[in-house]
N, C-alpha and C. Protein backbone atom coordinates (compact mmCIF):
# COMPACT_ATOMS: atom_id res chain seq x y z
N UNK A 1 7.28 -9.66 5.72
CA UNK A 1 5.96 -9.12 5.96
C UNK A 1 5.37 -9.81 7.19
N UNK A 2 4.46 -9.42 7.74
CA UNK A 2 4.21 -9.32 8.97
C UNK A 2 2.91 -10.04 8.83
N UNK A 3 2.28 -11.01 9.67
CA UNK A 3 0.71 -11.51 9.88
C UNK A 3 -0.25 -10.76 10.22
N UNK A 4 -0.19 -9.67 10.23
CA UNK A 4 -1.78 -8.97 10.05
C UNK A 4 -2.96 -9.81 10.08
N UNK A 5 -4.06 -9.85 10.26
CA UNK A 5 -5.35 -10.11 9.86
C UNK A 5 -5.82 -9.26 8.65
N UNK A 6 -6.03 -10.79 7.90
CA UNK A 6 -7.03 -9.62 6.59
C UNK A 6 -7.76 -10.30 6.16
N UNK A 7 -9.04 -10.07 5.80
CA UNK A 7 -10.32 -10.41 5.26
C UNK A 7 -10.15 -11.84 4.06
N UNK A 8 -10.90 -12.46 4.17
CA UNK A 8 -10.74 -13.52 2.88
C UNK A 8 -10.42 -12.54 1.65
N UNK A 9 -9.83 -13.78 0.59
CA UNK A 9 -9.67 -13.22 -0.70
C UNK A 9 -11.40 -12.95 -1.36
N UNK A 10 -11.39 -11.78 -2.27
CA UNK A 10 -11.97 -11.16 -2.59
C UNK A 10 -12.92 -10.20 -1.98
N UNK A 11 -12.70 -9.82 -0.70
CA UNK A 11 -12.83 -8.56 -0.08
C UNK A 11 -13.05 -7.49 -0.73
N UNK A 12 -13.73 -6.37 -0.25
CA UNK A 12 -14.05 -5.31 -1.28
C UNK A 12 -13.23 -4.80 -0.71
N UNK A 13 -12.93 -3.69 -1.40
CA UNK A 13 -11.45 -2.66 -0.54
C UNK A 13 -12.09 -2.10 0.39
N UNK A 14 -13.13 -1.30 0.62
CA UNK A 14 -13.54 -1.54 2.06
C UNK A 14 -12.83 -2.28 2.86
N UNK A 15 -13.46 -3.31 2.82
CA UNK A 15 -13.27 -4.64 3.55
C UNK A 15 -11.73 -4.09 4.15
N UNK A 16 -10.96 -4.65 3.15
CA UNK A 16 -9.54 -4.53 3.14
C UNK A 16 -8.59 -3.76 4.27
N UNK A 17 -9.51 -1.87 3.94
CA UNK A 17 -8.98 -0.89 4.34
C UNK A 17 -9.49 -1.25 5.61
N UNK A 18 -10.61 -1.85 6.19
CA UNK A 18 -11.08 -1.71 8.10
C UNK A 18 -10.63 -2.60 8.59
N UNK A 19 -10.03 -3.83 7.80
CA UNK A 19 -9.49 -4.97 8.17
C UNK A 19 -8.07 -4.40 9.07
N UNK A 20 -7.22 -3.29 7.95
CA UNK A 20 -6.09 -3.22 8.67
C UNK A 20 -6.04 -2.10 9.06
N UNK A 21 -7.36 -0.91 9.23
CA UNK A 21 -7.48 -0.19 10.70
C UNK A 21 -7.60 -0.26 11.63
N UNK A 22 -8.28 -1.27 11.84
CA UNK A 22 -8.27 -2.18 13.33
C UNK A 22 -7.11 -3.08 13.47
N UNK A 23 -6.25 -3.42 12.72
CA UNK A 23 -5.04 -3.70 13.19
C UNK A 23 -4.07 -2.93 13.38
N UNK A 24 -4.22 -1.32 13.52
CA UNK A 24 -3.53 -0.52 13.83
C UNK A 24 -3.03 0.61 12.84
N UNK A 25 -3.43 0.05 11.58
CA UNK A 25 -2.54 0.67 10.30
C UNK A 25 -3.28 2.12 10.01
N UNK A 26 -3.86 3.03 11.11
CA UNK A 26 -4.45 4.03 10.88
C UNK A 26 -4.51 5.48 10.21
N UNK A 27 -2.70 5.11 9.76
CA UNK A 27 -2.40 6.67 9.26
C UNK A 27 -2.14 6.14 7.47
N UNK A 28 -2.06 7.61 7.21
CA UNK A 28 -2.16 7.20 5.59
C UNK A 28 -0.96 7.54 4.77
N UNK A 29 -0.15 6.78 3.91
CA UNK A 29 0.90 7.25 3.16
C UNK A 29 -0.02 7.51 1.43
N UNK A 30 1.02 8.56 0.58
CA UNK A 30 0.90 8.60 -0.23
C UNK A 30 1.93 8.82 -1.73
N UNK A 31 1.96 8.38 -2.53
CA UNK A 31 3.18 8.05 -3.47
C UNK A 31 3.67 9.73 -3.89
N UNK A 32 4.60 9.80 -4.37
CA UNK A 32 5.25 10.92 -4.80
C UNK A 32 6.01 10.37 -5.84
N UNK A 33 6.59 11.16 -6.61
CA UNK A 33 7.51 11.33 -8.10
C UNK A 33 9.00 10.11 -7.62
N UNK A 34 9.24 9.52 -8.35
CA UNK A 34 10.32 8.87 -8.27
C UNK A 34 10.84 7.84 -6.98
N UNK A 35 9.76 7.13 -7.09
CA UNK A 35 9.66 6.25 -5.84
C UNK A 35 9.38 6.48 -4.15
N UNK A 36 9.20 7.68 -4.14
CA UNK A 36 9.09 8.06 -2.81
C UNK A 36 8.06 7.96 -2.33
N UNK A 37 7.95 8.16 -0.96
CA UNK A 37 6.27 7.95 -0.71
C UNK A 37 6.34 8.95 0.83
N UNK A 38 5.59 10.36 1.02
CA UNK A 38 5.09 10.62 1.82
C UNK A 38 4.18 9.90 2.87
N UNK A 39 4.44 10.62 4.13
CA UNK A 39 3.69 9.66 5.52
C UNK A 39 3.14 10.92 5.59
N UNK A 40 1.51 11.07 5.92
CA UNK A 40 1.12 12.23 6.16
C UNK A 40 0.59 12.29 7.22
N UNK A 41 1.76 10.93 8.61
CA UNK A 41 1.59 12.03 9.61
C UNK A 41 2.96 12.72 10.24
N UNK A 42 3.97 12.35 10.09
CA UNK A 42 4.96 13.08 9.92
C UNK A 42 5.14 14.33 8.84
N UNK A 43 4.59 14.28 7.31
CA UNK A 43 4.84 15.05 6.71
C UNK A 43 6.34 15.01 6.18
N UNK A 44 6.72 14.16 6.21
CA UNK A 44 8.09 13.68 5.37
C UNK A 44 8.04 12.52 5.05
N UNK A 45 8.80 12.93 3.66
CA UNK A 45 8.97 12.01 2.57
C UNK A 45 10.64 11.48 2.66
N UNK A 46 10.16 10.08 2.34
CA UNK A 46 11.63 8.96 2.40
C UNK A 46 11.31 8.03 1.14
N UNK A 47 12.26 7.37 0.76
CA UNK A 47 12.68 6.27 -0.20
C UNK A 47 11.80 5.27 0.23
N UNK A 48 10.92 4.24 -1.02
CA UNK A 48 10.47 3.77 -0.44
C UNK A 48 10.96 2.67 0.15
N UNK A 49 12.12 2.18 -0.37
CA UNK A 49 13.04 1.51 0.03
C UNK A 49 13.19 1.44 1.52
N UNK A 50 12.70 2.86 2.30
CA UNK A 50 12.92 2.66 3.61
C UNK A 50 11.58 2.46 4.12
N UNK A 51 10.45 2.22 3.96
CA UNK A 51 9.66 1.80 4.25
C UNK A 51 9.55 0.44 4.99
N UNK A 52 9.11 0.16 5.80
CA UNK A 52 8.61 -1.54 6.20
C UNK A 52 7.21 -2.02 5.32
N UNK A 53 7.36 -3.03 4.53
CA UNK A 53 6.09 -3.46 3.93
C UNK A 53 6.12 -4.50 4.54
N UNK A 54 4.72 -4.74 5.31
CA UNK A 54 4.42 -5.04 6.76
C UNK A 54 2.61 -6.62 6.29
N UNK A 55 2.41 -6.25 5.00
CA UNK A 55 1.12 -6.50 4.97
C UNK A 55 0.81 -5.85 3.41
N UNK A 56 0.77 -7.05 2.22
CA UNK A 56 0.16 -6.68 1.49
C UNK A 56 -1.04 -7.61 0.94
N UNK A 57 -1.93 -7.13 0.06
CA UNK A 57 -2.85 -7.79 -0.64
C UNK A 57 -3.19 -6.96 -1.58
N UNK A 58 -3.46 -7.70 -2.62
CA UNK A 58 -3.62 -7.64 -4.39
C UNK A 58 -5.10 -8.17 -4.56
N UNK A 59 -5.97 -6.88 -5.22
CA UNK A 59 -7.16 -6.58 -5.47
C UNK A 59 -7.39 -6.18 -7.03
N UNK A 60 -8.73 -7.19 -7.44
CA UNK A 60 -9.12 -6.42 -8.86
C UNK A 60 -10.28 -6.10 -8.48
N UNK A 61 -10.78 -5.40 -9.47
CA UNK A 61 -12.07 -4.48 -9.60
C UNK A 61 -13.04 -5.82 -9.62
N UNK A 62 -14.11 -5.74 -8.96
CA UNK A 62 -15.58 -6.99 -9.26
C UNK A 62 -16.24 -6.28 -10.68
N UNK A 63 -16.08 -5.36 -11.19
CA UNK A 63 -16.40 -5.40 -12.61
C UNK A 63 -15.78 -4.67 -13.70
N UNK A 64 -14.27 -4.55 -13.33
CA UNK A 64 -13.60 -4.55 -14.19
C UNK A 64 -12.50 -5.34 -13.60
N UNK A 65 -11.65 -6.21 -14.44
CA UNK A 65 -10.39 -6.91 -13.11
C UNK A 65 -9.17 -6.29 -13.75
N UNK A 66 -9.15 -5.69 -15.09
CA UNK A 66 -8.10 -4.43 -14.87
C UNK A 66 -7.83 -3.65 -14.08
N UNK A 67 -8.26 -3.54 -13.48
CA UNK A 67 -8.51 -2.54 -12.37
C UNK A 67 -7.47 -3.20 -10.71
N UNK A 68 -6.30 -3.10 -11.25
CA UNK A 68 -5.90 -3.91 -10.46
C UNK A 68 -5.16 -3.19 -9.55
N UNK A 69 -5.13 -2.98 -7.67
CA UNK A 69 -4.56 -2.36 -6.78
C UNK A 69 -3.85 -3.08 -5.94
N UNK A 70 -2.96 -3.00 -5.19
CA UNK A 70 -2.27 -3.09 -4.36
C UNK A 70 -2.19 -2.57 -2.78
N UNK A 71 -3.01 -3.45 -1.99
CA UNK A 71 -3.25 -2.17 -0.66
C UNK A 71 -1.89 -3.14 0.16
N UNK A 72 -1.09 -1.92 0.53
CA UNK A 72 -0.04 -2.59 1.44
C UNK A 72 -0.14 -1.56 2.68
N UNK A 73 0.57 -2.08 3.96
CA UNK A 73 0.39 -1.68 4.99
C UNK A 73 1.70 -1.47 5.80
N UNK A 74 2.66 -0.05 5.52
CA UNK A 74 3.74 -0.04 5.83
C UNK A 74 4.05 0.53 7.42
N UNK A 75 5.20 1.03 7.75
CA UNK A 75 6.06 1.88 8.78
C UNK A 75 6.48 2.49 7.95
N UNK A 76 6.57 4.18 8.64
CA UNK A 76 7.03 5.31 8.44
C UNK A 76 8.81 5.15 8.71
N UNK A 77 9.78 4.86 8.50
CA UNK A 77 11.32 5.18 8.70
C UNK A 77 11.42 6.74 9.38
N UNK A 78 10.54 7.07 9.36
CA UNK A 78 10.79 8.24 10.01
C UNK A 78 9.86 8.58 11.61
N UNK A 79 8.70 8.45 11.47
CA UNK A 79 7.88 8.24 12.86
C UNK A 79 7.19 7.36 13.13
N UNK A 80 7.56 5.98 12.39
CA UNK A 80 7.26 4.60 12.65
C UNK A 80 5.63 4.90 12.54
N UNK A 81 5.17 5.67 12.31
CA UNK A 81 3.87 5.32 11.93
C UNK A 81 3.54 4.12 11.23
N UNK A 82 1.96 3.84 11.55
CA UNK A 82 1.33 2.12 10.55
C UNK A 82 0.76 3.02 9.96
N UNK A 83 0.70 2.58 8.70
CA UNK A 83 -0.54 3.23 7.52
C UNK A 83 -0.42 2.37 6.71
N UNK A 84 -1.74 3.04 5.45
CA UNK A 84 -1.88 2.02 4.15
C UNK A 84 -1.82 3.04 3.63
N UNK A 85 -1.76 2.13 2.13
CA UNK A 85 -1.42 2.65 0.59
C UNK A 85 -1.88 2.32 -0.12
N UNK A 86 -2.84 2.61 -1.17
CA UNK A 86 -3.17 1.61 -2.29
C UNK A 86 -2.79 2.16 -3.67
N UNK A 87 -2.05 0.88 -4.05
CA UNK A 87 -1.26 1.20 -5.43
C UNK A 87 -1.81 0.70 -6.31
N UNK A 88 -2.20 1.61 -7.54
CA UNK A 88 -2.19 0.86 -8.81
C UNK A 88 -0.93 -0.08 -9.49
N UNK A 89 -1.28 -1.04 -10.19
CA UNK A 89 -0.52 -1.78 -11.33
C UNK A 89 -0.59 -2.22 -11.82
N UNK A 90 0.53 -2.79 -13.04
CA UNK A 90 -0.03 -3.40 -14.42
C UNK A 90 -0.28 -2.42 -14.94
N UNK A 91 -0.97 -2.83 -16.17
CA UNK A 91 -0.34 -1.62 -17.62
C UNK A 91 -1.31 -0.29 -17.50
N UNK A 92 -1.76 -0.34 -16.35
CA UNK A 92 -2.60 0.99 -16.37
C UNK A 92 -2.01 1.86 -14.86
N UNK A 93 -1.43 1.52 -14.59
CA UNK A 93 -1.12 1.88 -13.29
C UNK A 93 -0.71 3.24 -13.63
N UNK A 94 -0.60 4.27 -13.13
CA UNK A 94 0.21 5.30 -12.87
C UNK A 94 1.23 5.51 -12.65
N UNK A 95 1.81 6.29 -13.15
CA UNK A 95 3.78 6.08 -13.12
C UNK A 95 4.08 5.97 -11.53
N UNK A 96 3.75 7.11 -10.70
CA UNK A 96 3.92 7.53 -9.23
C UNK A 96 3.73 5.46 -8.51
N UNK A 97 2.85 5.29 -8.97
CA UNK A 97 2.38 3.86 -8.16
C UNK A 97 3.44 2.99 -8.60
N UNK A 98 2.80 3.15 -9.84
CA UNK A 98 4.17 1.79 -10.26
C UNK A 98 5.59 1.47 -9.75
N UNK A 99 6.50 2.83 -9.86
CA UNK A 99 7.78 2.99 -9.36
C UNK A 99 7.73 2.32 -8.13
N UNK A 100 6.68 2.99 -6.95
CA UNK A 100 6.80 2.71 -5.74
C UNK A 100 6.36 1.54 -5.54
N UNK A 101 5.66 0.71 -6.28
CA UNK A 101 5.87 -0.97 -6.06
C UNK A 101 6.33 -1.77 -6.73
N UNK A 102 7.83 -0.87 -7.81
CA UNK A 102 8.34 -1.88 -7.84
C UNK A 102 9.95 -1.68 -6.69
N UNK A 103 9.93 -0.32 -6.12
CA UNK A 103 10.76 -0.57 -5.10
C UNK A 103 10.75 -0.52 -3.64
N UNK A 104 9.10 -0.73 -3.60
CA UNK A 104 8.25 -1.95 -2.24
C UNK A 104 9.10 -3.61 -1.75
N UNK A 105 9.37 -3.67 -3.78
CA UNK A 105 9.57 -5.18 -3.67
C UNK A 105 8.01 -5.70 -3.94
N UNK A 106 6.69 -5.41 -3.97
CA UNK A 106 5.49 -6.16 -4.15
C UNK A 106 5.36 -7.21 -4.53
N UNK A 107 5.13 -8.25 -3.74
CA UNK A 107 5.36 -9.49 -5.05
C UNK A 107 4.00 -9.66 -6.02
N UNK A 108 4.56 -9.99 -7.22
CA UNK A 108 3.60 -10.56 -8.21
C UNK A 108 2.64 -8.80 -8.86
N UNK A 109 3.36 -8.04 -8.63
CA UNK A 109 2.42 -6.84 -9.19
C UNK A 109 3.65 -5.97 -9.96
């Protein structure tokens, strides 16, 4: 993973998300069925396995801390696009999220 700039710990996701638009990460991915994850600015979907995870940080809710996300900041394998992602996880997560961070590699989520 890569040194990015990102906001102190406990940042609101705000925070988070302008932290690493201004570091370039301007386009947006989104999870799909069985680990995959669409780039929507190419419009194709790859493994996330082929992804670059470039920049992550692990967020709970300020009033719920179940509420626990994952904003990472990958490359497209396909048009090298920068974008973010924010994943749910832990026991509430959504299947689509989950899969895709656990084959991110995410640590600790």
């Amino acid at each position: 993973m890569s040194s990015a700039p990102m906001p102190a710990y406990g940042a609101t996701l705000g925070e988070i998300m302008a932290t690493l638009d201004a570091a370039g990460y301007g386009a947006q991915m989104a999870t799909r069925p069985d680990g995959v994850i669409l780039c929507l600015t190419c419009r194709q979907e790859s493994a996330a396995t082929e992804f670059d995870l470039q920049v992550m940080r692990r967020t709970e809710g300020a009033s719920d801390p179940a509420d626990m996300l994952a904003v990472v900041g990958l490359v497209c394998p396909r048009c090298q696009a920068k974008g973010t992602m924010v994943l749910g996880y832990g026991p509430e997560a959504d299947p689509d999220d989950a899969e895709v961070v656990v084959r991110l590699g995410v640590p600790g989520a």
